[in-house]
Protein backbone atom coordinates (compact mmCIF):
# COMPACT_ATOMS: atom_id res chain seq x y z
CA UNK A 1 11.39 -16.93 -9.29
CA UNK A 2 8.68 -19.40 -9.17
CA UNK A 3 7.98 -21.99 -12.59
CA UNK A 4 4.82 -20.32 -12.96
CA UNK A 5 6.98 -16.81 -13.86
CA UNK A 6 8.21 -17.94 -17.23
CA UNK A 7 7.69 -16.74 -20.24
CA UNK A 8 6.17 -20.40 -21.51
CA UNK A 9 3.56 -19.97 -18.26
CA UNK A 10 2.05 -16.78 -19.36
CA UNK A 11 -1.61 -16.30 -18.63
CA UNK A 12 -4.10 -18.03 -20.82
CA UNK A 13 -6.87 -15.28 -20.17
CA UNK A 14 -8.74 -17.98 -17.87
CA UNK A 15 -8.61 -16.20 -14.44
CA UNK A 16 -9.89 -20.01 -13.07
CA UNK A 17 -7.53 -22.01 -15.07
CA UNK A 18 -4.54 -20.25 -14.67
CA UNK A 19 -5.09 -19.98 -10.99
CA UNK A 20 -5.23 -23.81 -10.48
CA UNK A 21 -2.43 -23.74 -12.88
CA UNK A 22 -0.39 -21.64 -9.88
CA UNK A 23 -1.65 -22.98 -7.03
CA UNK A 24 -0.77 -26.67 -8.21
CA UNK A 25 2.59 -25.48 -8.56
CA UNK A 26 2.92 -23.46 -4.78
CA UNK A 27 1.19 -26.66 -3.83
CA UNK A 28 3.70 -28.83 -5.09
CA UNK A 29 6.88 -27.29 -4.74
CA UNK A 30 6.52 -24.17 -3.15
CA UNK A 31 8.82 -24.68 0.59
CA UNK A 32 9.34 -20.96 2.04
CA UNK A 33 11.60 -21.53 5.18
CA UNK A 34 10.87 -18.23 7.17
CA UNK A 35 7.35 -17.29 8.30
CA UNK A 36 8.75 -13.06 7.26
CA UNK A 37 6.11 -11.42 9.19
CA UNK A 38 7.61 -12.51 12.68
CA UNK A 39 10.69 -11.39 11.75
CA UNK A 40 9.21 -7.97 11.52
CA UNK A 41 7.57 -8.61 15.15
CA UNK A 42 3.92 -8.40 12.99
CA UNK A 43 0.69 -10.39 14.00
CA UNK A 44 -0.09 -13.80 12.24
CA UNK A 45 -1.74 -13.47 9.18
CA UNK A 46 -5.54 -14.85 9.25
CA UNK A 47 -5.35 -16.57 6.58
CA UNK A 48 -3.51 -19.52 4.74
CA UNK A 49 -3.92 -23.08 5.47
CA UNK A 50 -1.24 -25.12 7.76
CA UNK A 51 -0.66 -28.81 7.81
CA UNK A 52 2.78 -29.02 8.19
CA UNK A 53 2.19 -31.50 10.63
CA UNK A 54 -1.01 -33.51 8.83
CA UNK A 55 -0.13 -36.81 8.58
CA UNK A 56 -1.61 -37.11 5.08
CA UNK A 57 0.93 -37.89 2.43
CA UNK A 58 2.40 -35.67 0.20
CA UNK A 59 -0.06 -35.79 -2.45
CA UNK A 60 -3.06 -35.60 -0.49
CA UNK A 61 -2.21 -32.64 0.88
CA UNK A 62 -1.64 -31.05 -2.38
CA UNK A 63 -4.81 -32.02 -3.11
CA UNK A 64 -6.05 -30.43 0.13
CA UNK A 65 -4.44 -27.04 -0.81
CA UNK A 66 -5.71 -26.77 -3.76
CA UNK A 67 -9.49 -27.18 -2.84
CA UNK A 68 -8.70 -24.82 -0.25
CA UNK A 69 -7.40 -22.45 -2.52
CA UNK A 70 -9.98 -22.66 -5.26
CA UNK A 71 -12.99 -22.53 -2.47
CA UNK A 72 -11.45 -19.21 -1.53
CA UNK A 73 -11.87 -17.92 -5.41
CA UNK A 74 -15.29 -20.14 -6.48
CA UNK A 75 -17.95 -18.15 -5.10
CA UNK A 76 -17.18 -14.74 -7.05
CA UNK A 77 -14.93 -16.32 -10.29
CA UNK A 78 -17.48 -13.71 -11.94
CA UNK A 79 -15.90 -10.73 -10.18
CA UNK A 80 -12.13 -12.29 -10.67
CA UNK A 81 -12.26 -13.56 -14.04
CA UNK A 82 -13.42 -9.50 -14.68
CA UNK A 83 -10.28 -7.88 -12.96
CA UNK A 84 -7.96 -10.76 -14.56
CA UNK A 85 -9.24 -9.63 -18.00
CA UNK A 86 -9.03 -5.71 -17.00
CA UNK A 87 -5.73 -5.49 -15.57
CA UNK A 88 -3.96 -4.39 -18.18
CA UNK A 89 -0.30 -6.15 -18.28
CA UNK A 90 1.16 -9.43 -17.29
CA UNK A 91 3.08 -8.52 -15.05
CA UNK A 92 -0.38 -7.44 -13.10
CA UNK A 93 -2.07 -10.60 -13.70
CA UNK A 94 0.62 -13.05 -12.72
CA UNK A 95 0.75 -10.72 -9.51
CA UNK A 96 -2.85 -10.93 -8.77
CA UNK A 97 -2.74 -15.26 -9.06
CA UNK A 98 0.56 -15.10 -6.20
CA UNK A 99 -1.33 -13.05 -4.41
CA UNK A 100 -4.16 -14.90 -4.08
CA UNK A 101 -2.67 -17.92 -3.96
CA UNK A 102 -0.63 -16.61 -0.74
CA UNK A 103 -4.03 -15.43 0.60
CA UNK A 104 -5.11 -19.39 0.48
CA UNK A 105 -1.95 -21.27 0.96
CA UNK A 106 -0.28 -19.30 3.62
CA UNK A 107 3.31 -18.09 3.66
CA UNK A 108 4.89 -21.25 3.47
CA UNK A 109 3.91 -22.40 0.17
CA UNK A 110 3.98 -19.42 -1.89
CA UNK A 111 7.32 -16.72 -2.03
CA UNK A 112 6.84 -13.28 -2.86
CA UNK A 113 8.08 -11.43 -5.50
CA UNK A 114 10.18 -8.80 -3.13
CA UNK A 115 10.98 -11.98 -1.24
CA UNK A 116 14.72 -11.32 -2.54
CA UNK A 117 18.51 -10.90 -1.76
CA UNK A 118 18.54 -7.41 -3.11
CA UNK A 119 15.37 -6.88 -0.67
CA UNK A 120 17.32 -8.55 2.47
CA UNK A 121 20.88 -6.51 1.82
CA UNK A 122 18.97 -3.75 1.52
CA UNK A 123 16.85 -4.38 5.07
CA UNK A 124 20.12 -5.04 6.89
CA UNK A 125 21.53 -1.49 5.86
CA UNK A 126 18.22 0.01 7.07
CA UNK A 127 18.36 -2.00 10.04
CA UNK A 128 21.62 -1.05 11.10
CA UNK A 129 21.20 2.25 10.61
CA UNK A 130 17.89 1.98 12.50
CA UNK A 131 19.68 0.72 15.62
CA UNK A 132 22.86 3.57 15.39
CA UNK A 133 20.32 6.43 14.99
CA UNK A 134 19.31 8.92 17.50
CA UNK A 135 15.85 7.42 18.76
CA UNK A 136 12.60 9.55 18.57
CA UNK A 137 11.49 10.84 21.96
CA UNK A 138 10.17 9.07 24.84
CA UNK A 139 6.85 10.73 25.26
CA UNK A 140 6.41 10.38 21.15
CA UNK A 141 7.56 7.05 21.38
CA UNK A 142 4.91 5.96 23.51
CA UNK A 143 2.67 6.75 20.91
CA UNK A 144 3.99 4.43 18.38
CA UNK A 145 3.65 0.62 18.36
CA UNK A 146 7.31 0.06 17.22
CA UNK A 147 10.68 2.02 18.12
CA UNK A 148 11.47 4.30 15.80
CA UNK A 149 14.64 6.60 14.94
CA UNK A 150 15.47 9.55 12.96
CA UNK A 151 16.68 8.87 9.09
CA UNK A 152 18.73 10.92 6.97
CA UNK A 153 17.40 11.01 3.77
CA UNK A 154 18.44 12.08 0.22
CA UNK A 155 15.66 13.31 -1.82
CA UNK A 156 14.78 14.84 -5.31
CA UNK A 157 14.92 18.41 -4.05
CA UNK A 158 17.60 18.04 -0.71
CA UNK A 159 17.48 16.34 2.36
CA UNK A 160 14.46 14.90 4.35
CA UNK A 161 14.50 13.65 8.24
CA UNK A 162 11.83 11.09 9.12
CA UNK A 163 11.27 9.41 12.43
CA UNK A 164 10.36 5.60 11.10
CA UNK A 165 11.53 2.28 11.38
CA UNK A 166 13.65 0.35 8.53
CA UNK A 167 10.78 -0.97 7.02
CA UNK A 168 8.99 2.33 6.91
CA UNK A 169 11.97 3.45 4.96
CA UNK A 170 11.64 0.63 2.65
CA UNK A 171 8.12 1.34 2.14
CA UNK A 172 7.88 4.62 1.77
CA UNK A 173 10.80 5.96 0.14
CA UNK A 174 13.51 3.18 -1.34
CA UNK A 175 10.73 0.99 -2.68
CA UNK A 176 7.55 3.72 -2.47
CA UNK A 177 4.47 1.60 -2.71
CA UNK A 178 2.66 4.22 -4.29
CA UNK A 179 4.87 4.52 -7.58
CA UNK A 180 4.17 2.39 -10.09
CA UNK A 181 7.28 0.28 -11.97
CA UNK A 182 5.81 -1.28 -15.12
CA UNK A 183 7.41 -1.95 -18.34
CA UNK A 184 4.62 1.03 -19.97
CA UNK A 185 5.76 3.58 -18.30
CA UNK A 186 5.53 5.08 -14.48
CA UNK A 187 2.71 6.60 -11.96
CA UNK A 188 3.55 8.57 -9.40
CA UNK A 189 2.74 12.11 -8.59
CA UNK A 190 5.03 15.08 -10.15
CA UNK A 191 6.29 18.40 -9.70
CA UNK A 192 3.51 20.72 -8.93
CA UNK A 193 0.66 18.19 -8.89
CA UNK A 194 -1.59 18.30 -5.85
CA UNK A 195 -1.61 14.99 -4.17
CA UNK A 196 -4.26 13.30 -1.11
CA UNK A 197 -2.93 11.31 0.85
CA UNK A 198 -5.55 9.27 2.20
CA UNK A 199 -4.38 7.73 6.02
CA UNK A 200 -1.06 9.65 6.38
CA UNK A 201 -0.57 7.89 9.57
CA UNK A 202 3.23 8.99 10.81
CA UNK A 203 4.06 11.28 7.79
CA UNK A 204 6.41 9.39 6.06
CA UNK A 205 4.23 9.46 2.56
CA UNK A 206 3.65 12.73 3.03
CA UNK A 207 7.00 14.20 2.97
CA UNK A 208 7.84 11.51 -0.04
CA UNK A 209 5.22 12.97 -1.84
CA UNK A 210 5.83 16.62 -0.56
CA UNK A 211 9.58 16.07 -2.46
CA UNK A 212 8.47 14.67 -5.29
CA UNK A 213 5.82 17.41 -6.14
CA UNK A 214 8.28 20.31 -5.08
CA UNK A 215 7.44 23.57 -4.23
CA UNK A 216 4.60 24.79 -6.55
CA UNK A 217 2.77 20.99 -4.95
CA UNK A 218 0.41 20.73 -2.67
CA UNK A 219 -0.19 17.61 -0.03
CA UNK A 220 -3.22 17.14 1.51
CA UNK A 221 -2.97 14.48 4.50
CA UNK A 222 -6.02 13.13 5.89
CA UNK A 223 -4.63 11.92 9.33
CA UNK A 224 -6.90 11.90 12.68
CA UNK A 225 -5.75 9.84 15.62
CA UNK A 226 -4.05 12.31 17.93
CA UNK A 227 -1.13 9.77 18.73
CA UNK A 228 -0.26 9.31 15.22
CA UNK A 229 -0.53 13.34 15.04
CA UNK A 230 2.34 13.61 17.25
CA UNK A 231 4.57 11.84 14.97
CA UNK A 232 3.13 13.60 12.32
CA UNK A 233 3.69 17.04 13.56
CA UNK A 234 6.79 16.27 14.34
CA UNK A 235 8.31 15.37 11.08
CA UNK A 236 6.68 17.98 9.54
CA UNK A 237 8.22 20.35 12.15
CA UNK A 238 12.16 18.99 10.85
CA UNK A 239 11.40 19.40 7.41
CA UNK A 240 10.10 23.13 6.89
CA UNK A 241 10.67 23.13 3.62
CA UNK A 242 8.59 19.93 2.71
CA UNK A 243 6.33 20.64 5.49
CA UNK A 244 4.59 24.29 3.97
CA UNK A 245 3.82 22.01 0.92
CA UNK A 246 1.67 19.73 3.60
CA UNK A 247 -1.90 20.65 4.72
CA UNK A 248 -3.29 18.04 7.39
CA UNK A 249 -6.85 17.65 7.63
CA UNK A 250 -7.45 16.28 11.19
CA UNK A 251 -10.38 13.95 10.26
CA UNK A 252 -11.02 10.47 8.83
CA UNK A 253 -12.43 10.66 5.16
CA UNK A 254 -15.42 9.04 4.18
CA UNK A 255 -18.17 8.93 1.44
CA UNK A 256 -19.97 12.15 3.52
CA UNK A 257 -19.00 14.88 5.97
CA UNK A 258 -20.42 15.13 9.11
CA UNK A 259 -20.91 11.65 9.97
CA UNK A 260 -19.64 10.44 13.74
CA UNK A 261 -17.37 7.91 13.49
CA UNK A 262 -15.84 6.15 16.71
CA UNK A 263 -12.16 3.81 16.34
CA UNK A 264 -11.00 0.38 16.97
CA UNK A 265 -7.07 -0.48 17.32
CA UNK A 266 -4.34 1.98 17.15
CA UNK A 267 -1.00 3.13 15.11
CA UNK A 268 -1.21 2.38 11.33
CA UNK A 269 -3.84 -0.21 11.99
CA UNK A 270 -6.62 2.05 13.24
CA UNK A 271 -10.12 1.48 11.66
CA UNK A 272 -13.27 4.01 11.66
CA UNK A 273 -16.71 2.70 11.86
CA UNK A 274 -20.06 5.02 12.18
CA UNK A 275 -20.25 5.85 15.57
CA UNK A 276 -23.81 4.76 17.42
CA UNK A 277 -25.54 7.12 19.03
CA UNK A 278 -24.66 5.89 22.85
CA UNK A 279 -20.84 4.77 21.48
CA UNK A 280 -18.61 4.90 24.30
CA UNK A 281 -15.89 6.13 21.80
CA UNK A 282 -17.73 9.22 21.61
CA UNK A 283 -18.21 9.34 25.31
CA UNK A 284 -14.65 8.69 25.98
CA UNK A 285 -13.56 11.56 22.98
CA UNK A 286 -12.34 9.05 20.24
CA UNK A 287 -15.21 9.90 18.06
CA UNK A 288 -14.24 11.77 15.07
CA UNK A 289 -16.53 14.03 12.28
CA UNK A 290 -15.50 12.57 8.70
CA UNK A 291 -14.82 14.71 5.60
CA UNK A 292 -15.36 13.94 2.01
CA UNK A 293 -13.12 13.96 -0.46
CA UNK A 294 -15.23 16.72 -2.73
CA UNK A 295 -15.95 18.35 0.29
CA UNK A 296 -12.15 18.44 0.85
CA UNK A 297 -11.41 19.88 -2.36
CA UNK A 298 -14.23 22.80 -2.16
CA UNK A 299 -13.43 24.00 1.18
CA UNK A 300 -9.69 24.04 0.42
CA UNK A 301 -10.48 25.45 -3.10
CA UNK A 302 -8.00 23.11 -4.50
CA UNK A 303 -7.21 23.92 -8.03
CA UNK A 304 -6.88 20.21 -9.24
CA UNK A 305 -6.63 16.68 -8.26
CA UNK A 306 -3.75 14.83 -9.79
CA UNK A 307 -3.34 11.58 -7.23
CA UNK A 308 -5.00 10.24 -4.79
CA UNK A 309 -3.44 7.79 -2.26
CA UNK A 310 -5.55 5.73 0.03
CA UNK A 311 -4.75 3.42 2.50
CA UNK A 312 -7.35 3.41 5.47
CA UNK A 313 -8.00 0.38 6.58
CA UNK A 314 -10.78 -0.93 4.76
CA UNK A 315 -12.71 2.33 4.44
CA UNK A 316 -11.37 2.98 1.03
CA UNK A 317 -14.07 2.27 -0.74
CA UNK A 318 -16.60 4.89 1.33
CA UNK A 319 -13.79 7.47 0.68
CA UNK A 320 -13.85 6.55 -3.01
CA UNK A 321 -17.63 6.99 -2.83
CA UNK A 322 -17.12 10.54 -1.76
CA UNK A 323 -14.57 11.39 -4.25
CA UNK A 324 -16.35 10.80 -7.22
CA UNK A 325 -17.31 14.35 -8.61
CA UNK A 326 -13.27 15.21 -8.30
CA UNK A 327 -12.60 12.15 -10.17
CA UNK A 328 -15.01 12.85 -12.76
CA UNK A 329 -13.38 16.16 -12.61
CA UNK A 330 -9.94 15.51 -12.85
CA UNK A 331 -9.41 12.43 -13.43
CA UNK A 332 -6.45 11.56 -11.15
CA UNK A 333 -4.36 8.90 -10.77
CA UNK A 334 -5.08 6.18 -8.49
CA UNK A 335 -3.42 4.37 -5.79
CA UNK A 336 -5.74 2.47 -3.68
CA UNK A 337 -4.69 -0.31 -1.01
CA UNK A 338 -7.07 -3.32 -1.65
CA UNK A 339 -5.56 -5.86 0.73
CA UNK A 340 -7.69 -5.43 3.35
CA UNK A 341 -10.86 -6.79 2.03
CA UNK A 342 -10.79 -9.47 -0.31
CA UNK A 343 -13.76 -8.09 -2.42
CA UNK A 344 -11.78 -4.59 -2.54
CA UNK A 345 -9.72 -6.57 -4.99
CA UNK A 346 -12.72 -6.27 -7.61
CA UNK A 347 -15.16 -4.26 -6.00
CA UNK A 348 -12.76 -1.03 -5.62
CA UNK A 349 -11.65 -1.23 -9.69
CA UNK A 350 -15.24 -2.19 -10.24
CA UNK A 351 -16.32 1.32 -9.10
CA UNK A 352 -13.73 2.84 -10.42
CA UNK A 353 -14.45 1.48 -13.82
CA UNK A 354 -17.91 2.47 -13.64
CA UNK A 355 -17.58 5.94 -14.07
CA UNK A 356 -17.03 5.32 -17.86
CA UNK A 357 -13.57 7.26 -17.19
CA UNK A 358 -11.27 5.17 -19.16
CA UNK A 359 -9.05 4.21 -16.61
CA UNK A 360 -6.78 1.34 -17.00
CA UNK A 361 -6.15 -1.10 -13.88
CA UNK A 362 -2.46 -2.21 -12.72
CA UNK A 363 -1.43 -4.47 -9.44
CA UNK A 364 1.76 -3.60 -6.97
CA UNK A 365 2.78 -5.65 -4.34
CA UNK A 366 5.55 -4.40 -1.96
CA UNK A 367 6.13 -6.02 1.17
CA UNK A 368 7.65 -10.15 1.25
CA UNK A 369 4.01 -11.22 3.12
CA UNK A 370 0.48 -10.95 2.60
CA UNK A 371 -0.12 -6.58 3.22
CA UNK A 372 0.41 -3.93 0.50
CA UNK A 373 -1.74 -4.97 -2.39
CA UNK A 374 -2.25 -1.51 -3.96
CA UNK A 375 -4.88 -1.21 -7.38
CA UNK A 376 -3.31 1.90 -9.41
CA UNK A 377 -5.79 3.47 -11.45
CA UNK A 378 -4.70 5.58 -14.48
CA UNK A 379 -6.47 7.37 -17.36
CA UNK A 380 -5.36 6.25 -20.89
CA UNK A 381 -3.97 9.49 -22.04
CA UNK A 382 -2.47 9.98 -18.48
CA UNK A 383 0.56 7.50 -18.63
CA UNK A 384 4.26 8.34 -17.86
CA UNK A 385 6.58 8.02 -20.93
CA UNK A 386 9.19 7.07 -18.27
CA UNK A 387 9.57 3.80 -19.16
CA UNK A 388 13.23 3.00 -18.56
CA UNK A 389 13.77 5.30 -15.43
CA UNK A 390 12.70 2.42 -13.19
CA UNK A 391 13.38 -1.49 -14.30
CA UNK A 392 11.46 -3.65 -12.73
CA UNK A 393 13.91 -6.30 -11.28
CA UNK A 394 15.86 -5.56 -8.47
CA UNK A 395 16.61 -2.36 -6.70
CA UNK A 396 19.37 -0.90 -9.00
CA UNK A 397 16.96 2.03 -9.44
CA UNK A 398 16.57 3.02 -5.75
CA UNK A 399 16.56 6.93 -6.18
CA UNK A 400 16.62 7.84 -2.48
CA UNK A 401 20.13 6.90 -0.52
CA UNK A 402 20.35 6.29 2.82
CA UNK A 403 22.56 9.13 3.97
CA UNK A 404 24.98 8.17 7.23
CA UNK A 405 26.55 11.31 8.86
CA UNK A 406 26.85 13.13 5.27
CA UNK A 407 28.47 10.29 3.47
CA UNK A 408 25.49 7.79 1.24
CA UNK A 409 25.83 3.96 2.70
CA UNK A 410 25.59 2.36 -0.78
């Protein structure tokens, strides 16, 4: 783990200081070998700054990184120096600075926390399972942007099935980036809580949370691209008993109902805009009518809220708009993606806090590159007492085992 991780580097309470403080150490002597998101056949981040092949010496570019790094932070310090003194463990805030610093430096200056052997042994399992599984469909395949085969999972209440990839695996159900490991206690949604899950995309979350709540839970997915549908309805239709806990709402959720919105990209990437009145989305039929969040809750006459998941694409914020009477209400907990903005990072707990709710702000990072950033949001009197079920450091506490023709791989 990096210097900046020990126990004589813990924060001073000076978001700007102890920044510099990490960044002068990724400057100096952080040398990550493998740019991770090729390796997953992903997109090059937009961010970072590369000059690998400058032919300034060692300590000007240093220098260079570091102005780089502390231009990206300068012009709202305001807004971080608030979430640095909100977020309400260590652990959070020494997350948020490698974060950020990754955000400025690039991948090969700054190593993740994940960025493990216990994360790599457990990707080439998942991987070689991946490959020996039966594939999913050729005409559903075509609707995905990666391969993907079908899993046999153990879960909390049986067995699941999911069409996804190894990483989706990961992600969703070894290492499920919407529980919450912290040395308080743990978040994640319980046996006969009702749960929205906010950009179910394939339907992997949904049956995680579907198992975890049981059978007196309810799932609502919000999932509206017809391709990712497919997929959808499809692992729904192998798990029947996770599946009747499910509800799918077949429209993007936003801060009001009603309102056109047309789509750019595809897959788990898809993003909604407000549709224009001559859109050729709409023209083409890819425009969609959005549904609040309170609007969800009234027409389903849903008795409760007790988490809310969100990861759309940068719309979270609009969706958090129009959830606010339920969160008044009920006071869920939280689990809101913030990586795809950089002002979600403040401006999404910003609202949050607001409300005068109480709520208490922790960071998650689950992936070995710059994606998954996810704000949980908990009221005070709302905490887990589970403190020891899940230690933080490695992945000893991996409740879900790969299953391989009846018998668990590890």
């Amino acid at each position: 783990m990096p210097a900046y991780w020990r126990e004589d580097a813990l924060s001073t309470g000076d978001f700007e200081q102890d920044f510099r403080r990490c960044v002068n150490w990724c400057a100096k002597h952080g040398k990550v070998p493998t740019y991770h998101r090729q390796a997953f056949g992903m997109s090059v981040e937009p961010y970072g700054l590369d000059l690998s092949s400058s032919e300034l010496d060692a300590e000007a570019i240093e220098q260079a990184l570091i102005q780089h790094a502390m231009a990206l932070v300068s012009p709202a310090i305001r807004h971080w120096q608030w979430l640095y003194s909100k977020l309400k463990d260590e652990d959070s805030r020494t997350l948020l600075l490698t974060v950020l610093a990754y955000r400025a430096l690039g991948w090969r200056y700054v190593q993740m926390p994940l960025d493990s052997d216990a994360f790599w042994q457990c990707m080439s399992k998942l991987s070689d399972s991946e490959k020996s599984n039966t594939p999913l469909a050729k005409d559903l395949q075509e609707c995905a942007p990666y391969p993907m085969s079908l899993f046999d999972l153990e879960g909390t209440s049986g067995k699941v099935q999911l069409y996804s990839n190894a990483f989706g695996i990961f992600n969703e159900f070894i290492y499920s980036q919407y529980t919450l490991r912290s040395r308080s206690g743990v978040v994640r949604p319980n046996p006969g809580d009702v749960v929205l899950d906010c950009g179910a995309c394939y339907g992997g979350t949904s049956l995680q949370f579907a198992d975890a709540v049981g059978p007196r839970g309810t799932v609502v997915a919000y999932e509206f691209l017809p391709e990712n549908i497919k997929i959808f309805d499809e692992n729904i239709r192998i798990n029947p008993d996770l599946g009747a806990r499910v509800k799918l709402m077949k429209r993007p959720v936003w801060t009001d109902s009603g309102v056109h919105m047309s789509i750019e990209g595809s897959g788990p990437a898809t993003q909604v805009h407000i549709a224009k009145g001559d859109s050729v989305s709409r023209e083409a039929g890819r425009s969609f009518e959005s549904i609040s969040i309170d609007d969800t809750v009234r027409e389903l006459g849903l008795p409760r809220v007790d988490f809310i998941k969100m990861d759309i694409e940068g719309a979270e914020m609009m969706a958090l708009r129009g959830a606010k009477r339920s969160i008044v209400k009920y006071r869920p907990n939280l689990a809101i993606c913030v990586y795809h903005k950089l002002i979600d990072f403040y401006e999404i707990p910003q609202f949050i806090d607001s409300l005068g709710l109480g709520y208490e702000f922790s960071l998650q990072h689950s992936t070995v590159h710059g994606d998954e950033t996810v704000i949980f949001a908990t009221p005070k009197e709302g905490r887990s007492p589970e403190a020891n079920m899940w230690p933080r450091p490695g992945l000893r506490w991996i409740r879900y085992k790969l299953k391989k023709r009846g018998k668990a791989s590890w």
